[in-house]
C-alpha atoms as a PDB file:
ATOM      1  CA  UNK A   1       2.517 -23.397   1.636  1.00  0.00           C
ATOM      2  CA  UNK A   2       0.730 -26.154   4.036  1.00  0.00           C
ATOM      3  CA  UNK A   3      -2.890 -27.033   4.122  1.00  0.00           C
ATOM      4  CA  UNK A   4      -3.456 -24.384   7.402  1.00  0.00           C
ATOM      5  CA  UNK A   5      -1.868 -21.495   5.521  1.00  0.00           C
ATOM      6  CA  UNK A   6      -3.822 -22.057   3.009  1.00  0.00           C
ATOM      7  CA  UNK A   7      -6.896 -22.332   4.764  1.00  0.00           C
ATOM      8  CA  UNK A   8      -6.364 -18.706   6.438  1.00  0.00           C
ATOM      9  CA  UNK A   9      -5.436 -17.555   2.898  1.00  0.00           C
ATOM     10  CA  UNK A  10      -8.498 -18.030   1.211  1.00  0.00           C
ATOM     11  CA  UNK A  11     -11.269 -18.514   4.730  1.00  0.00           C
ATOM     12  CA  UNK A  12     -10.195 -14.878   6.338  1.00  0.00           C
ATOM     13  CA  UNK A  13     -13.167 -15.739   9.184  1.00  0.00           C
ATOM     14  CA  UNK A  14     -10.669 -18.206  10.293  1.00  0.00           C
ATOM     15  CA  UNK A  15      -8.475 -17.658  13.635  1.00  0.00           C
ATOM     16  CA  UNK A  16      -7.983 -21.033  14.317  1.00  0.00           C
ATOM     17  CA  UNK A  17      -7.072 -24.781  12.904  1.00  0.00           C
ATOM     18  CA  UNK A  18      -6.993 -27.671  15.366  1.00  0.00           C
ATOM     19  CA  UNK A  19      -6.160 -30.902  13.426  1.00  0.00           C
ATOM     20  CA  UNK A  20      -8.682 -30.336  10.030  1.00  0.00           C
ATOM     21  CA  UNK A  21     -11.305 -28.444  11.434  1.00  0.00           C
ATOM     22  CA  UNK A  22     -11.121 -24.558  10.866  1.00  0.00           C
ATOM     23  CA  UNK A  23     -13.175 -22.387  13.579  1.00  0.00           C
ATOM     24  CA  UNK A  24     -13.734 -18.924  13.405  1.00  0.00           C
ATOM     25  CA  UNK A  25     -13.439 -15.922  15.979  1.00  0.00           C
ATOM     26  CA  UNK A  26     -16.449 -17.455  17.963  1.00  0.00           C
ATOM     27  CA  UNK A  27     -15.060 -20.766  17.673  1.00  0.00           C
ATOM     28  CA  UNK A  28     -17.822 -21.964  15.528  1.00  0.00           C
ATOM     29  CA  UNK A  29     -16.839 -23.902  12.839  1.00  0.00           C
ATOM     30  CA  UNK A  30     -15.941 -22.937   9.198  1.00  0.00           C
ATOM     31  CA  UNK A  31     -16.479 -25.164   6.342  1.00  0.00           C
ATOM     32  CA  UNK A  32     -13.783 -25.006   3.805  1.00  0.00           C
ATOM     33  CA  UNK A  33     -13.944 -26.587  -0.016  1.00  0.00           C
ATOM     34  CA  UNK A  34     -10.920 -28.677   0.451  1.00  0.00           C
ATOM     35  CA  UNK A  35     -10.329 -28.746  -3.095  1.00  0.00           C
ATOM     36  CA  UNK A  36      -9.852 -24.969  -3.092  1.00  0.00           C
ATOM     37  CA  UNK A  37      -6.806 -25.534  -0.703  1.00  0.00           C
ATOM     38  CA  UNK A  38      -5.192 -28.108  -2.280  1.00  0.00           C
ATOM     39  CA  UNK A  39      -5.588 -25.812  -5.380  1.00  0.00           C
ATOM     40  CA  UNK A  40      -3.986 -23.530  -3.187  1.00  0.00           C
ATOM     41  CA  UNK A  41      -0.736 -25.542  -2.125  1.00  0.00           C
ATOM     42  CA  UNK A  42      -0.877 -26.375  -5.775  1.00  0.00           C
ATOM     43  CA  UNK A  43      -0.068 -22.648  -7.215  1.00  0.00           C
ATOM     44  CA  UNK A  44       2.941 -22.141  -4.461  1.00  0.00           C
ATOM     45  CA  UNK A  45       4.556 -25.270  -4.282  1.00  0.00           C
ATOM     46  CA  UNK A  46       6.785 -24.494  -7.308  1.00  0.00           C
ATOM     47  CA  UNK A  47       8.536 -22.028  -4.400  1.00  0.00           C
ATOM     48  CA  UNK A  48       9.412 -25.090  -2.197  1.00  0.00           C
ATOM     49  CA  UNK A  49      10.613 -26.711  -5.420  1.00  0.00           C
ATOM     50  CA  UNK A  50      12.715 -24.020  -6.480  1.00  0.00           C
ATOM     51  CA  UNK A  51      14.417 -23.824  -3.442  1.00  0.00           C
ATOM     52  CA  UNK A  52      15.633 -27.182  -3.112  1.00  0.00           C
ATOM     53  CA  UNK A  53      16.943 -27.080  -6.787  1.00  0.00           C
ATOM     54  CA  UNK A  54      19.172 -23.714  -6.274  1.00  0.00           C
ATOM     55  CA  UNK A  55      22.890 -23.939  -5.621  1.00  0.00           C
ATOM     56  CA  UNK A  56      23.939 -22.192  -2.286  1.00  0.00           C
ATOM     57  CA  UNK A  57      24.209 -18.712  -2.299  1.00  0.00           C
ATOM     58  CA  UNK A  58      28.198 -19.487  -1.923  1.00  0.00           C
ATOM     59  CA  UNK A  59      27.864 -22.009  -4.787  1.00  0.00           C
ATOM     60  CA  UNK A  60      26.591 -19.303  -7.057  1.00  0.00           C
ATOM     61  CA  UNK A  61      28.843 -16.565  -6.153  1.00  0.00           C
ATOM     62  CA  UNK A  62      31.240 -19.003  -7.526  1.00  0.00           C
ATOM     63  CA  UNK A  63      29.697 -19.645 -10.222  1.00  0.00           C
ATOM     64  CA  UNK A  64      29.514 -15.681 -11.374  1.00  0.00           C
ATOM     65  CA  UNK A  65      33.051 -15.532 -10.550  1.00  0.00           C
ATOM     66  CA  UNK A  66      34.216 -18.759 -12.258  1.00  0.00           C
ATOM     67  CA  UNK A  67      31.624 -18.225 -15.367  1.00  0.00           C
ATOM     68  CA  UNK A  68      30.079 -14.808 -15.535  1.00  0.00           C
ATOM     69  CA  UNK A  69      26.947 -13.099 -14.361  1.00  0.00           C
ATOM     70  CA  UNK A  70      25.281 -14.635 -17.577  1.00  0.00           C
ATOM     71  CA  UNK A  71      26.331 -18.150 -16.975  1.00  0.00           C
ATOM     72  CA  UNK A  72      24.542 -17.605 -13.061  1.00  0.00           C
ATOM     73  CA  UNK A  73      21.648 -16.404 -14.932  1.00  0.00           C
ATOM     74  CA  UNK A  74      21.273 -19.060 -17.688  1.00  0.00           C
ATOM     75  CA  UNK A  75      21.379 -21.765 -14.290  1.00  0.00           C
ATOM     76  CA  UNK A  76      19.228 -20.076 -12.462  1.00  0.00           C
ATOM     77  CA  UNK A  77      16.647 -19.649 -15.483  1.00  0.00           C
ATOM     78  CA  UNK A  78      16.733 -23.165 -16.053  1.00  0.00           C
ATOM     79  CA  UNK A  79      15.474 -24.100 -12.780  1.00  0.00           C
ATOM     80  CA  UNK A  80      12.661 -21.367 -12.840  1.00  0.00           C
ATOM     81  CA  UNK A  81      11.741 -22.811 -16.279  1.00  0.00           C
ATOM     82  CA  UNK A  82      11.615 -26.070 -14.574  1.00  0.00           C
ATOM     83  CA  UNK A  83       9.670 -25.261 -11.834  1.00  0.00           C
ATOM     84  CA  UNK A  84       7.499 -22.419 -13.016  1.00  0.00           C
ATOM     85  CA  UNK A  85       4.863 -20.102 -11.122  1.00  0.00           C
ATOM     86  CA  UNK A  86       1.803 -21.275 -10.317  1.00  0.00           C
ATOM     87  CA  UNK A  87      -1.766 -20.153 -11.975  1.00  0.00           C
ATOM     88  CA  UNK A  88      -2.120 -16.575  -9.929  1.00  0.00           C
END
């Protein structure tokens, strides 16, 4: 998640970002507690993580064939313990 997706996350009023200034329908603008959207980023960025850690999908079809459907899982487990869930 990026700072602008966050921002429409949590500010629904917002329809539009240009640079770091959010502006709502009437293109007034919105003031946003910046903290709140780094927060934000914060909670999802474990998906970004995760993501760069897992094999291919190709890599871990070989793996299940090679070592089992419980050998896939105990990998795959250890990167989600690694990179766990953000606070929801």
């Amino acid at each position: 998640m990026n700072k602008h997706e966050a921002i429409y996350k949590l500010y629904p009023s917002v329809v539009t970002i240009r640079g770091d200034v959010a502006y709502d329908k009437d293109d007034k603008e919105v003031t946003y507690n910046n903290n709140a959207v780094e927060t934000e980023i914060a909670k999802h960025s474990y998906k970004q993580q995760r993501v760069s850690a897992y094999p291919t999908w190709q890599e871990q079809l070989d793996n299940i064939y090679h070592n089992g459907i419980d050998a896939w899982k105990a990998d795959i487990k250890a990167i989600k313990d690694k990179y766990p869930k953000g606070n929801k």
